[in-house]
Protein backbone atom coordinates (compact mmCIF):
# COMPACT_ATOMS: atom_id res chain seq x y z
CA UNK A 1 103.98 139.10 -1.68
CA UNK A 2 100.36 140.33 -1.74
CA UNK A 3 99.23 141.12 2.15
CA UNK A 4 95.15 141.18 0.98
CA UNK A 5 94.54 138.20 3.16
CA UNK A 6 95.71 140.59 6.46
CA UNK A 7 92.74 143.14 5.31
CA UNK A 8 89.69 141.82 6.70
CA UNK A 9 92.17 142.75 10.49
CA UNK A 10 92.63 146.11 9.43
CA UNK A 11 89.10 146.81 8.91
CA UNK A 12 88.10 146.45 12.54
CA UNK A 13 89.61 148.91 15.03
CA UNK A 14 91.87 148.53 17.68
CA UNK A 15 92.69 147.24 20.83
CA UNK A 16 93.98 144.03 19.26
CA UNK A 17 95.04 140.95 20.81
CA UNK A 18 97.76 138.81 19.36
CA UNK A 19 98.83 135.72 19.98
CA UNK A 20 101.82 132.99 18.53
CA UNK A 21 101.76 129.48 19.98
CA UNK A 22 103.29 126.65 18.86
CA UNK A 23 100.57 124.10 18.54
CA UNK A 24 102.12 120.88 17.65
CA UNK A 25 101.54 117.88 19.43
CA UNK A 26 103.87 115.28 17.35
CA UNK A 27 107.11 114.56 19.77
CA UNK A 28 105.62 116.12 22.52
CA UNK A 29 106.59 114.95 26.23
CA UNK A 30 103.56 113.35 28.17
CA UNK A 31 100.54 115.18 27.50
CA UNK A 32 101.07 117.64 24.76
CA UNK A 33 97.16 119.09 25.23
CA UNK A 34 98.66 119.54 28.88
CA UNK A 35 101.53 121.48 27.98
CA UNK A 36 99.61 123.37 25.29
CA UNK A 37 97.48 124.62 28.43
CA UNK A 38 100.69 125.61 30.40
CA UNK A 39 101.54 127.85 27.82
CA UNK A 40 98.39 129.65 27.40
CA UNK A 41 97.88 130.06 30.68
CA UNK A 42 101.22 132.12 30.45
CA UNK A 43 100.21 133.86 27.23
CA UNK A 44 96.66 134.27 29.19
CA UNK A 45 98.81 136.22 32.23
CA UNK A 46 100.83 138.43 29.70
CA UNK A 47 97.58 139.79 27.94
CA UNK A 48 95.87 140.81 31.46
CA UNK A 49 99.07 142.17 32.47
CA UNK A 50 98.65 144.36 29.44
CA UNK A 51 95.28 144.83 29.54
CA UNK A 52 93.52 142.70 26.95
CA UNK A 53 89.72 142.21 28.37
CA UNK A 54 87.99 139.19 29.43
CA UNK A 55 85.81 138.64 25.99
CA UNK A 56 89.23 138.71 24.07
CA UNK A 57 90.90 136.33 26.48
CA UNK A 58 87.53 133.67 25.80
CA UNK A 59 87.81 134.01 21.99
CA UNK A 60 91.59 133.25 21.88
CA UNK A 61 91.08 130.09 24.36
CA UNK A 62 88.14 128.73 22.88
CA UNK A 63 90.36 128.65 19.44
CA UNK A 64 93.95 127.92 20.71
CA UNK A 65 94.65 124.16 20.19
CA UNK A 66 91.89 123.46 17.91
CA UNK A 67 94.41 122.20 15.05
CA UNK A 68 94.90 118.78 16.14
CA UNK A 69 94.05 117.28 13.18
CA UNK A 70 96.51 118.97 11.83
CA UNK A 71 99.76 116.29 12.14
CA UNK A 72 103.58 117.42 12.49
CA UNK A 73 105.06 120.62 13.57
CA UNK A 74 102.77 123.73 13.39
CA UNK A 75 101.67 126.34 14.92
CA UNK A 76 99.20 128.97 15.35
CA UNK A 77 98.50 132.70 14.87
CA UNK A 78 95.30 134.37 16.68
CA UNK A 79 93.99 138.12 16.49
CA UNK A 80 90.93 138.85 18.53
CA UNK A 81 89.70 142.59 18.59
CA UNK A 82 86.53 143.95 20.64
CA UNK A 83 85.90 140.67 22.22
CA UNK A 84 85.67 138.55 18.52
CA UNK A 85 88.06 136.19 16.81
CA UNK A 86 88.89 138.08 13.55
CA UNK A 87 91.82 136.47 12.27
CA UNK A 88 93.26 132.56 12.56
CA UNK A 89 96.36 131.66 10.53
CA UNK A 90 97.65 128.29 10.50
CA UNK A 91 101.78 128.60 11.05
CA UNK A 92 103.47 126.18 8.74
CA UNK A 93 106.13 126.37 11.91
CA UNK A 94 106.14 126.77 15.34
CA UNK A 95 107.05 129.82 16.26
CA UNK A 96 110.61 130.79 17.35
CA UNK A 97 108.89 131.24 20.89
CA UNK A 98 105.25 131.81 21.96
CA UNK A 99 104.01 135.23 22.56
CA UNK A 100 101.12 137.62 23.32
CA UNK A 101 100.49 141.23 23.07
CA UNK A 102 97.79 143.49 23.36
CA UNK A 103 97.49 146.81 21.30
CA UNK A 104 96.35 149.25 19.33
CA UNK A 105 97.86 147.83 16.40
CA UNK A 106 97.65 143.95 15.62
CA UNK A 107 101.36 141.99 15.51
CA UNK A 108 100.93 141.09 11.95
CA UNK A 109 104.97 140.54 10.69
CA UNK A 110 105.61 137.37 12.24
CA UNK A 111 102.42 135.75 10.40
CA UNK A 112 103.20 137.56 7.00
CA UNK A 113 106.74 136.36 7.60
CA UNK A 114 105.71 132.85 7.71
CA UNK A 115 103.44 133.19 4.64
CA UNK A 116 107.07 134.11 2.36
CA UNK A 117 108.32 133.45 0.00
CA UNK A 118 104.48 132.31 -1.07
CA UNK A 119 106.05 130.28 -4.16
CA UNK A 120 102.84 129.04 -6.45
CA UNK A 121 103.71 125.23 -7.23
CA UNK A 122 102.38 121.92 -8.45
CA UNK A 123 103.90 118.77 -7.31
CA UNK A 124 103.26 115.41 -8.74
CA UNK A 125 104.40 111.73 -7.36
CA UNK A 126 104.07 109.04 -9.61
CA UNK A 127 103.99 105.56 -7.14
CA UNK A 128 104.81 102.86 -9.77
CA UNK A 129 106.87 99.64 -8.24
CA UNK A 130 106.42 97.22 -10.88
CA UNK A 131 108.56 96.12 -14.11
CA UNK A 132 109.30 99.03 -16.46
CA UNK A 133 107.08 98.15 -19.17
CA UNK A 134 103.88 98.60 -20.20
CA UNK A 135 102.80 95.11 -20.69
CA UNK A 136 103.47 94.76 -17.28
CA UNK A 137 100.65 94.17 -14.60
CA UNK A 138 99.57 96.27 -11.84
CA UNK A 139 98.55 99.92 -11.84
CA UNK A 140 100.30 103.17 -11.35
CA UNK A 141 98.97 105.66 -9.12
CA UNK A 142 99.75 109.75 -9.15
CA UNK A 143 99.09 112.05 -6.40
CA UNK A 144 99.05 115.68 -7.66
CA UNK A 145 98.95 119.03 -5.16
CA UNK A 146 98.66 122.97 -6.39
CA UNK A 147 99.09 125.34 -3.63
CA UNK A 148 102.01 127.82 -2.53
CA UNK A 149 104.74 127.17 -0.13
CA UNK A 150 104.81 127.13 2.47
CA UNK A 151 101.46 127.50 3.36
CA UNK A 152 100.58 123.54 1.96
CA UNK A 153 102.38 122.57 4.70
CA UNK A 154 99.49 122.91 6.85
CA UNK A 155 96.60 124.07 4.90
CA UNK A 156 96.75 121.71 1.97
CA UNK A 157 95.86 122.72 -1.70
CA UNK A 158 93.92 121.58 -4.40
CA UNK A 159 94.60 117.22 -4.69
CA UNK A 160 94.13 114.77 -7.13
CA UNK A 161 94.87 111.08 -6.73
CA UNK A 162 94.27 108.61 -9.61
CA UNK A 163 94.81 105.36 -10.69
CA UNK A 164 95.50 104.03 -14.26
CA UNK A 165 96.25 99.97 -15.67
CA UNK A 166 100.06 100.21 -16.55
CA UNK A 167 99.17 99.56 -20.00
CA UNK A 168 96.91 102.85 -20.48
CA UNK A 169 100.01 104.62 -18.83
CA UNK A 170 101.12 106.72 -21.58
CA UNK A 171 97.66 107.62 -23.07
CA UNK A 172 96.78 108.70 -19.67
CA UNK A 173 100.17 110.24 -18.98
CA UNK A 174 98.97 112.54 -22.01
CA UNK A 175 96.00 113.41 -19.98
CA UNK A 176 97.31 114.02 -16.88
CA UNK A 177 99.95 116.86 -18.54
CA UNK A 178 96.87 118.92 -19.94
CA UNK A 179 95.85 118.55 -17.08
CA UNK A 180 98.41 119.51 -14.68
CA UNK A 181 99.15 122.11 -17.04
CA UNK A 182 95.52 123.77 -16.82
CA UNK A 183 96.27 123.58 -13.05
CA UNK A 184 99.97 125.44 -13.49
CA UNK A 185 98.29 128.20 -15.48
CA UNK A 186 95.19 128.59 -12.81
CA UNK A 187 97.60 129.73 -10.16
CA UNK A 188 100.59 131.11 -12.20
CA UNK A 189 102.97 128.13 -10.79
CA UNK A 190 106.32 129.11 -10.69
CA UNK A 191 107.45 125.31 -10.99
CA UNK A 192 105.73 121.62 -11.50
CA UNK A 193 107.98 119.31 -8.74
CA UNK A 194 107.76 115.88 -10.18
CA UNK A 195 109.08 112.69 -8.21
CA UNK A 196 108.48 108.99 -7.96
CA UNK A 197 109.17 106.34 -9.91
CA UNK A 198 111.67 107.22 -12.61
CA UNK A 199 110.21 105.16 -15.41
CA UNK A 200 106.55 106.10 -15.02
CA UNK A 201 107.34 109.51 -13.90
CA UNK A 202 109.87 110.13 -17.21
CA UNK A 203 106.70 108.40 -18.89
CA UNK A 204 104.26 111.52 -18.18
CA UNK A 205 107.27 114.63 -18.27
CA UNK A 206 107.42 113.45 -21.95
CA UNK A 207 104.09 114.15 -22.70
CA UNK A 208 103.39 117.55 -20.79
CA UNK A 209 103.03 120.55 -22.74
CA UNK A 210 105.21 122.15 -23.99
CA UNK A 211 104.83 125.05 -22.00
CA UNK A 212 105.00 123.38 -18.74
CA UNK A 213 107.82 121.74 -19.12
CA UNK A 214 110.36 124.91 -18.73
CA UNK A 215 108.76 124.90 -14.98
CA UNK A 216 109.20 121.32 -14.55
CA UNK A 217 111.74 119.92 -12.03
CA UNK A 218 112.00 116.15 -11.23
CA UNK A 219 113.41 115.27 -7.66
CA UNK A 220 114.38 111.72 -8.30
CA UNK A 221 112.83 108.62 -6.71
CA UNK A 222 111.74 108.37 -2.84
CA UNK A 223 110.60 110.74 -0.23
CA UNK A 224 106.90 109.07 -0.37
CA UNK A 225 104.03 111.81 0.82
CA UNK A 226 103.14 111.26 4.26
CA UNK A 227 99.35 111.67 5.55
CA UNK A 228 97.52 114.93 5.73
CA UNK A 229 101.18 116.94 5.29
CA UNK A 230 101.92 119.10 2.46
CA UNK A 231 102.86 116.46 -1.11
CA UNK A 232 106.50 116.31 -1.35
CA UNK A 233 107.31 118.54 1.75
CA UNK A 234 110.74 117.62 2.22
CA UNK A 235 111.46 117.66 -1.29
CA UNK A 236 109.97 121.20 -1.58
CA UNK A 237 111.60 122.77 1.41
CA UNK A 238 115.11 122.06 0.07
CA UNK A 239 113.82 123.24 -3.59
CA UNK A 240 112.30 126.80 -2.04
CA UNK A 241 114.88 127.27 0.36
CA UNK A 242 116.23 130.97 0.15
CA UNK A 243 114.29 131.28 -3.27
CA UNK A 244 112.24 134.47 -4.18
CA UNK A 245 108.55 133.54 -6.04
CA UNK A 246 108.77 135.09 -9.63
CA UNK A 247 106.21 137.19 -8.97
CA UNK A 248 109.10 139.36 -6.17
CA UNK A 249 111.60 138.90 -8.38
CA UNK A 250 110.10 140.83 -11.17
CA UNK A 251 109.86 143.38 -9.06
CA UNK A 252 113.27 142.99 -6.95
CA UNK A 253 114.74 143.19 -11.30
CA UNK A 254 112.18 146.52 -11.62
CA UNK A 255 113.40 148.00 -8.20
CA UNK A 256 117.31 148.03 -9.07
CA UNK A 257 116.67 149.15 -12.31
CA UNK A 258 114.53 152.21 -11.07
CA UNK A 259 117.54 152.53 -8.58
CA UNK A 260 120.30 152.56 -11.10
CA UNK A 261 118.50 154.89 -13.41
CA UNK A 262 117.58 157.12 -10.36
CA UNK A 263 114.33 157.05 -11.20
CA UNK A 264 111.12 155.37 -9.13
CA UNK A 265 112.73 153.71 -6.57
CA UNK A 266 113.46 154.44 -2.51
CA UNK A 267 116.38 153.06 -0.11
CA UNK A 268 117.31 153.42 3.40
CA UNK A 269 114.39 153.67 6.28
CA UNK A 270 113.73 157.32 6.27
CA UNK A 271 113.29 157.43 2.15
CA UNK A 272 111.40 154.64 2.45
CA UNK A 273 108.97 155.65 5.47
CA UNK A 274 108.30 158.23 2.95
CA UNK A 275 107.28 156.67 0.64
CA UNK A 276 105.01 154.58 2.57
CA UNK A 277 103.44 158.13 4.16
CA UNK A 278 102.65 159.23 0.11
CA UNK A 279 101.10 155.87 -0.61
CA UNK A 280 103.84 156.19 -3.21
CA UNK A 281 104.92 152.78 -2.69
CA UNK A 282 104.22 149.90 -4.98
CA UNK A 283 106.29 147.37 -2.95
CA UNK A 284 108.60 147.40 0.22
CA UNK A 285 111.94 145.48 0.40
CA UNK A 286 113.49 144.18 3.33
CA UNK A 287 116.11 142.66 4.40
CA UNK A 288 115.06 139.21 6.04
CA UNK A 289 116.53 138.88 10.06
CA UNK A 290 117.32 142.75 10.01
CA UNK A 291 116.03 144.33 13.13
CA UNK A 292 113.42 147.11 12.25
CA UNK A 293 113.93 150.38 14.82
CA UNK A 294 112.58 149.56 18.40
CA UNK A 295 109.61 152.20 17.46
CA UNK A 296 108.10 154.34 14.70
CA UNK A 297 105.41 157.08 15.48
CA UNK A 298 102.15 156.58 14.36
CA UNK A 299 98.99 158.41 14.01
CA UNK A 300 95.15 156.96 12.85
CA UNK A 301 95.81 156.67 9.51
CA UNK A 302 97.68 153.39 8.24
CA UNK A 303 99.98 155.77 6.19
CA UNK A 304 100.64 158.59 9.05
CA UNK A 305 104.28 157.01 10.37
CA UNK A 306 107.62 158.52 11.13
CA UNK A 307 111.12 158.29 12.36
CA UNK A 308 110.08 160.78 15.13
CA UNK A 309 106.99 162.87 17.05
CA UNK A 310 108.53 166.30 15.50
CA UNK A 311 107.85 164.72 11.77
CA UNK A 312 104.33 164.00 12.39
CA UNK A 313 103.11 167.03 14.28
CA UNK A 314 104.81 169.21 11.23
CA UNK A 315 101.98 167.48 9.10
CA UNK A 316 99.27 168.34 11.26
CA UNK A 317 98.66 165.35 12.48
CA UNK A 318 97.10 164.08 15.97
CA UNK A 319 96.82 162.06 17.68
CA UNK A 320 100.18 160.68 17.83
CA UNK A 321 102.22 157.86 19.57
CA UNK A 322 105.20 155.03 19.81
CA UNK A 323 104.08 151.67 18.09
CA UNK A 324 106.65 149.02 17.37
CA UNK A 325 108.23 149.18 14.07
CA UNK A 326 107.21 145.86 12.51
CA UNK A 327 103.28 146.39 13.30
CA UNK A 328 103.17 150.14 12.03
CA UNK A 329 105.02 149.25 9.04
CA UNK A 330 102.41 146.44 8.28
CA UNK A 331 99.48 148.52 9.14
CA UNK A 332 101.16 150.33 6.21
CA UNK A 333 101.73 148.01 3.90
CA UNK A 334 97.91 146.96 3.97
CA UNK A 335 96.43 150.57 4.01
CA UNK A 336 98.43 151.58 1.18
CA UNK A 337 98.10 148.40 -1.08
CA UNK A 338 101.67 148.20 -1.15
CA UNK A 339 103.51 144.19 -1.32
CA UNK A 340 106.17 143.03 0.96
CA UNK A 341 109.32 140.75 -0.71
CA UNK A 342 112.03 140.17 2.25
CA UNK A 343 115.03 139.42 0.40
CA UNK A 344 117.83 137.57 1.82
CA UNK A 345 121.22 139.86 2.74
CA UNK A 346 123.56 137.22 0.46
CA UNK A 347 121.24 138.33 -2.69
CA UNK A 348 120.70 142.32 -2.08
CA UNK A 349 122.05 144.50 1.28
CA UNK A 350 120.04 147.04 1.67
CA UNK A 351 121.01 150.37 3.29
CA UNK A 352 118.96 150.26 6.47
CA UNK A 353 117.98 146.69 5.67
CA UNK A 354 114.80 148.89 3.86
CA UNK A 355 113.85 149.77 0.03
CA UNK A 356 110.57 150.76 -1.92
CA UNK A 357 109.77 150.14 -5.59
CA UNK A 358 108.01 153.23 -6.05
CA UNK A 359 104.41 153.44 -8.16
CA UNK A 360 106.23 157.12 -9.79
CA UNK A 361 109.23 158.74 -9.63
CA UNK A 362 108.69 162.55 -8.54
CA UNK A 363 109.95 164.96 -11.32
CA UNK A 364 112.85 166.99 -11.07
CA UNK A 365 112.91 169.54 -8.80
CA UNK A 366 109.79 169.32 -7.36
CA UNK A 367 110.66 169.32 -3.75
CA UNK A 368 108.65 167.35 -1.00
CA UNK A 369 105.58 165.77 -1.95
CA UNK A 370 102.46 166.67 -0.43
CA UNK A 371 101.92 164.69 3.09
CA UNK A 372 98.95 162.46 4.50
CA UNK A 373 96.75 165.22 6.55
CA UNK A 374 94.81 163.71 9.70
CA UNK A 375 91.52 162.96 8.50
CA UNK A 376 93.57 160.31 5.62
CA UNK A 377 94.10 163.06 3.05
CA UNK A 378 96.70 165.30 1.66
CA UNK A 379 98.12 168.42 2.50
CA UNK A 380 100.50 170.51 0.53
CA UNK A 381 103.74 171.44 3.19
């Protein structure tokens, strides 16, 4: 998973102010805008108590709650630094429980969390409920979405809805698939989800191309869209569920092949971290719902972090102080260009829940690369 959408947070400097809140207002008790002011006023009193400033506190209140059009359950992510909004994500969620924190670095991991696995799709229901021919009357109607998934569930993607006589079904149907398959090949879809009616829907899978149709998946009649939610979302969440996007699994396949040739490839935290300080790391793997250590060490740079003070200091670098894990492992991540895949335990343990897909392999011999110097360059140990 490509973090690029995280760097325009990176590029301003810290204190940051971060904020989760579960937004949703469907099945809410009473008043949910009431509620949804109870618990900002309690986020509110957590980033005082750390500090935050006034001008931060305004820009996250004047944008908390301002997804109500937004239907279902959802939430929001908010990063304010120097005063100024800088970052809204929509959570296709709520999250686990609402939080604030204000810091030096920004609490990125629960947002890029929510973004995975980031699975490019195309789903297609066909609404046909008339006799299965195509002298028949009436017209049949296909709603198309490309986006990635999760994310459609509350930031929908590109939409098509059309209507055709049943009789110009299949010459349409023909259509459609070069269609839909232009779409599939804009975004590099990993799979075309088609549902509805199984006669009109069998109708156009016939007549996609041919390269299309080793992506395509039908999900059998029912589970009709509902309004302004992602197309097929049930359908979809079931279909993702625990699944990798292609795009991590080629490199999950290119990681344990490095690893069982011993060649570019990193496991276990402190190999890792090392990696990430070299900017020698192409991607990061980790284990989803594995705790990170409380606390890494940190210094300007995004790729100055260690296990420990001592480690740091030896590279000449200053200042230097405790961050949590997850945020100085992000800041990382971005800074270095490197992707994140979090891989489920049941398909790959990884020793210290951590592994790194390195961009080379260091020869033979060579002993301990050079390390990031405190100004963002190198220095030979």
């Amino acid at each position: 998973m490509r973090l690029s959408f995280l760097e325009p947070l990176y590029k301003q400097p810290g204190p940051f102010a971060s904020v989760y809140v579960d937004t949703s207002r469907a099945g809410a008790q009473g008043d949910p805008d009431a509620a949804l002011a109870l618990r900002w006023r309690r986020l509110r009193n957590v980033l005082l108590a750390e500090g935050a400033d006034e001008n931060s506190i305004a820009a996250v209140a004047g944008t908390v709650g301002s997804d109500a059009d937004v239907p279902g359950l959802h939430g929001q992510a908010l990063f304010t630094a120097h005063g100024a909004l800088v970052l809204q994500g929509e959570l296709p969620d709520p999250p686990v429980r609402d939080s604030a924190h204000f810091g030096a670095l920004p609490d990125t991991m629960p947002l890029i969390a929510q973004h995975a696995p980031e699975i490019p799709y195309v789903a297609v229901y066909v609404h046909y409920s008339g006799r299965h021919t195509t002298d028949a009357g009436g017209t049949v109607r296909v709603e198309s979405e490309a986006g990635r998934w999760p994310l459609t569930k509350v930031a929908p993607g590109e939409r098509c809805d059309e209507r055709v006589p049943v009789a110009d079904w299949p010459r349409a149907a023909e259509r459609f698939g070069r269609r839909l398959a232009a779409q599939a090949d804009r975004i590099g879809a990993d799979a075309l989800v088609l549902a509805g009616d199984t006669w009109a829907r069998g109708i156009l899978a016939r007549r996609l191309p041919a390269r299309l149709r080793g992506r395509l998946t039908a999900v059998g009649p029912g589970g009709a869209p509902r309004p302004g939610r992602a197309l097929l979302e049930h359908r979809l969440d079931g279909l993702f569920n625990g699944r990798l996007a292609a795009h991590d699994e080629a490199l999950l396949d290119a990681f344990l092949a490095q690893r069982a040739q011993r060649g570019a490839a990193a496991e276990g935290l402190p190999a890792t971290i090392a990696a990430l300080q070299r900017g020698q790391a192409a991607a990061l793997f980790v284990n989803e719902r594995r705790e990170p250590p409380a606390a890494l060490w940190v210094g300007p740079e995004p790729a100055q972090l260690a296990l420990t003070e001592g480690e740091l200091r030896s590279y000449g670098v200053g200042p230097v102080r405790r961050e949590r894990a997850d945020a100085a492992l992000a800041r990382a991540l971005v800074g270095t260009g490197a992707e994140l895949v979090l891989v489920p335990e049941r398909r790959l343990r990884l020793r210290d829940g951590a592994g790194a897909l390195l961009r080379y392999a260091d020869p033979p011999g060579a002993g301990r690369p050079a390390q990031p110097a405190p100004g963002g360059g190198r220095q030979r140990l």
